[in-house]
Protein backbone atom coordinates (compact mmCIF):
# COMPACT_ATOMS: atom_id res chain seq x y z
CA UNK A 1 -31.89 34.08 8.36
CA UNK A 2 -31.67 37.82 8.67
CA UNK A 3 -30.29 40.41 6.00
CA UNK A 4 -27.23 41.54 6.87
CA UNK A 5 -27.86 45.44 5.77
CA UNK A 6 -31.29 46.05 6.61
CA UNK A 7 -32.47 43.46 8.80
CA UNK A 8 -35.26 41.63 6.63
CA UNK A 9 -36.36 38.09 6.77
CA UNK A 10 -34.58 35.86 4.16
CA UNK A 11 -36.22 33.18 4.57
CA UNK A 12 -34.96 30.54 2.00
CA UNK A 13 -33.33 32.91 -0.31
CA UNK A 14 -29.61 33.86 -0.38
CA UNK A 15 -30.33 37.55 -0.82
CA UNK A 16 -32.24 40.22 0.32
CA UNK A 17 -35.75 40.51 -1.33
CA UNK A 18 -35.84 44.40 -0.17
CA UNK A 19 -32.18 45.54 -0.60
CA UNK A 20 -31.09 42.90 -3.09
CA UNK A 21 -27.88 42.17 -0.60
CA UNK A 22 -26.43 38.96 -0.97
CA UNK A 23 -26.04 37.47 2.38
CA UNK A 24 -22.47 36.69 3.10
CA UNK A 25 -22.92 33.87 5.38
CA UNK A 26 -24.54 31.82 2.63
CA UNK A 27 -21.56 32.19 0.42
CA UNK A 28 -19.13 31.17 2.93
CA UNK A 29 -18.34 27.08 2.39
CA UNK A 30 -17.55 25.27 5.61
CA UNK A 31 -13.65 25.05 5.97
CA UNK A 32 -12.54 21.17 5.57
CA UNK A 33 -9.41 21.31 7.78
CA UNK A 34 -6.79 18.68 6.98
CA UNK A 35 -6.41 15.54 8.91
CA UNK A 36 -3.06 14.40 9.58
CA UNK A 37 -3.99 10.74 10.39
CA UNK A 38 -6.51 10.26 7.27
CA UNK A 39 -3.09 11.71 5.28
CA UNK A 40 -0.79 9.79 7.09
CA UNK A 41 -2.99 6.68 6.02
CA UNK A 42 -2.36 7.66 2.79
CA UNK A 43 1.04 8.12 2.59
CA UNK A 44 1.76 4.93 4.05
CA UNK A 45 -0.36 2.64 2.26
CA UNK A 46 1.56 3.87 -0.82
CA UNK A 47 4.86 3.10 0.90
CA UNK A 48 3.65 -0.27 1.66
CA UNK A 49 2.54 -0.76 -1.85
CA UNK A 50 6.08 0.52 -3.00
CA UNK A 51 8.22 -1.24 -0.62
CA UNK A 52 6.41 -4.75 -1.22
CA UNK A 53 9.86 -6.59 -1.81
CA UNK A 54 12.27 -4.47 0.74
CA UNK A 55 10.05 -5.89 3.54
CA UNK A 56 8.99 -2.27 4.92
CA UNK A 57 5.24 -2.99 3.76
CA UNK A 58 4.46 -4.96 6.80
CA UNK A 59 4.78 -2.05 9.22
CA UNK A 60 4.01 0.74 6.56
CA UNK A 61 0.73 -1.34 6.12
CA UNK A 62 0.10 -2.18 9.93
CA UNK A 63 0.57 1.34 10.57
CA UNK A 64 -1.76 2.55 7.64
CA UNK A 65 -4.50 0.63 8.10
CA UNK A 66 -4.63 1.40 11.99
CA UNK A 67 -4.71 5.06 11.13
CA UNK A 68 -7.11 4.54 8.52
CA UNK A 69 -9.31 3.21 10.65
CA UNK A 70 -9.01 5.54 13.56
CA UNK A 71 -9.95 8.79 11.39
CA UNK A 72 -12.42 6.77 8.82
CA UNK A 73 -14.96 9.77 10.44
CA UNK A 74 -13.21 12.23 9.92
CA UNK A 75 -13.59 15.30 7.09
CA UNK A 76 -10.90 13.51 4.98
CA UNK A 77 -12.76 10.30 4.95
CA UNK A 78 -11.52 9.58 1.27
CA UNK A 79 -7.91 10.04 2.25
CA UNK A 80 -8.57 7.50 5.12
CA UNK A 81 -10.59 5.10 2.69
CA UNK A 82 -7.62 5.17 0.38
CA UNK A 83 -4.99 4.31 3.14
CA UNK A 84 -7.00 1.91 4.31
CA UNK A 85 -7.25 0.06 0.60
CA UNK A 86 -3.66 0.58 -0.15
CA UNK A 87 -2.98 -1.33 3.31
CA UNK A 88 -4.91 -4.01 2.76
CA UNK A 89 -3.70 -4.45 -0.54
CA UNK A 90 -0.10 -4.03 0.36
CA UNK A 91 -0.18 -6.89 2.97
CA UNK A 92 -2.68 -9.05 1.09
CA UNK A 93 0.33 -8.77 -1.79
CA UNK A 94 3.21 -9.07 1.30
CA UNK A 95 1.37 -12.23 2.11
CA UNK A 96 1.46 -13.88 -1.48
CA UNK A 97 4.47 -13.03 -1.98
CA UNK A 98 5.93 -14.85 1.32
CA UNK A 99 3.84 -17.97 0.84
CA UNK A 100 5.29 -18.17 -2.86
CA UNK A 101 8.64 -17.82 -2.03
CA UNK A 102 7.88 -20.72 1.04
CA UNK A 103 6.46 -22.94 -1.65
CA UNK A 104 9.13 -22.28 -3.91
CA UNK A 105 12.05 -23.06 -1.05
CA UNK A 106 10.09 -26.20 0.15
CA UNK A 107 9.36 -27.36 -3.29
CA UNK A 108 13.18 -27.09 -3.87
CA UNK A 109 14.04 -28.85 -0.70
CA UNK A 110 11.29 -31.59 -1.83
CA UNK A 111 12.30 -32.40 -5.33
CA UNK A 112 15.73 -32.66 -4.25
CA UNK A 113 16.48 -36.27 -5.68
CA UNK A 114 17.48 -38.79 -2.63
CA UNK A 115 20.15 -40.22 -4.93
CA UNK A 116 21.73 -36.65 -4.91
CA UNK A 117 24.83 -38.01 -2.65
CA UNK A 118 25.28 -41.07 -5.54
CA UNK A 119 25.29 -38.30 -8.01
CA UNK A 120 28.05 -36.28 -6.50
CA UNK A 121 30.01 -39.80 -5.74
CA UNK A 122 29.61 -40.37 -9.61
CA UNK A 123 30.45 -37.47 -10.83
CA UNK A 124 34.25 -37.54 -11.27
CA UNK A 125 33.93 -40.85 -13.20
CA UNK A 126 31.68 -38.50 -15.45
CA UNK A 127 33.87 -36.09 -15.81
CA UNK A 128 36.80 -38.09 -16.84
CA UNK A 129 34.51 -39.13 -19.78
CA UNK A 130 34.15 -35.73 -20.94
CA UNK A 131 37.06 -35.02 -23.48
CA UNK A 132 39.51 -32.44 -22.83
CA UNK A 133 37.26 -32.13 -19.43
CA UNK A 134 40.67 -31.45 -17.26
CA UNK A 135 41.88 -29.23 -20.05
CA UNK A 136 38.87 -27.05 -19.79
CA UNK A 137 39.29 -27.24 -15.77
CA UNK A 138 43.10 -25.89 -16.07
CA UNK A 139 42.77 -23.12 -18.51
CA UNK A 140 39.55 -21.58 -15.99
């Protein structure tokens, strides 16, 4: 590298061993410009992680994680490694979340007794039982 003021070798320093001029270009740090998709990814693995139960974290994650992927080279590589996380996250929640609520509905439907029908046949017998049952009924 060359001294900006005089011309002399550098070599490995950062200034000028004849003038004492610090060289410039040595100070400069490379500019990091933003990414949009590594921000994007960002941005919309946290709205899949807050919409979990409104149902928008399937496409907020989908959408996330693709981006995430596509700019995982990029200068915002953290960004993108955060969207990318929050995605996965957000479905792999999404996706416990729906098989609980399936178990839930078919272990309703399951325990379910057959004898339900007999029940509801039986129950005005069982109400009559029930002092001041009809009473109740009529002032409701």
């Amino acid at each position: 590298m060359i001294c900006n003021k005089c011309g002399h070798d550098l070599g490995e320093y950062n200034f000028c061993p004849q003038c004492g001029q610090q060289n410039s270009e040595l100070d400069k740090k490379p500019e990091m410009k933003p990414d949009g998709k590594a921000v994007a990814s960002m941005i919309l693995g946290i709205c899949s992680c807050v919409f979990i139960f409104l149902g928008l974290s399937i496409p907020f994650g989908i959408a996330g994680l693709v981006l995430g992927t596509v700019s995982r080279n990029s200068p915002n590589k953290n960004m993108a490694l955060a969207g990318i996380i929050l995605s996965i996250t957000s479905l792999a929640l999404t996706l416990i979340v729906v098989l609980g609520l399936f178990a839930i509905i078919i272990g309703v439907i399951l325990l379910i007794p057959e004898e339900f029908p007999n029940f509801m046949q039986e129950a005005p017998d069982f109400m009559e039982e029930i002092p001041n049952f009809r009473h109740w009924l009529e002032r409701i």
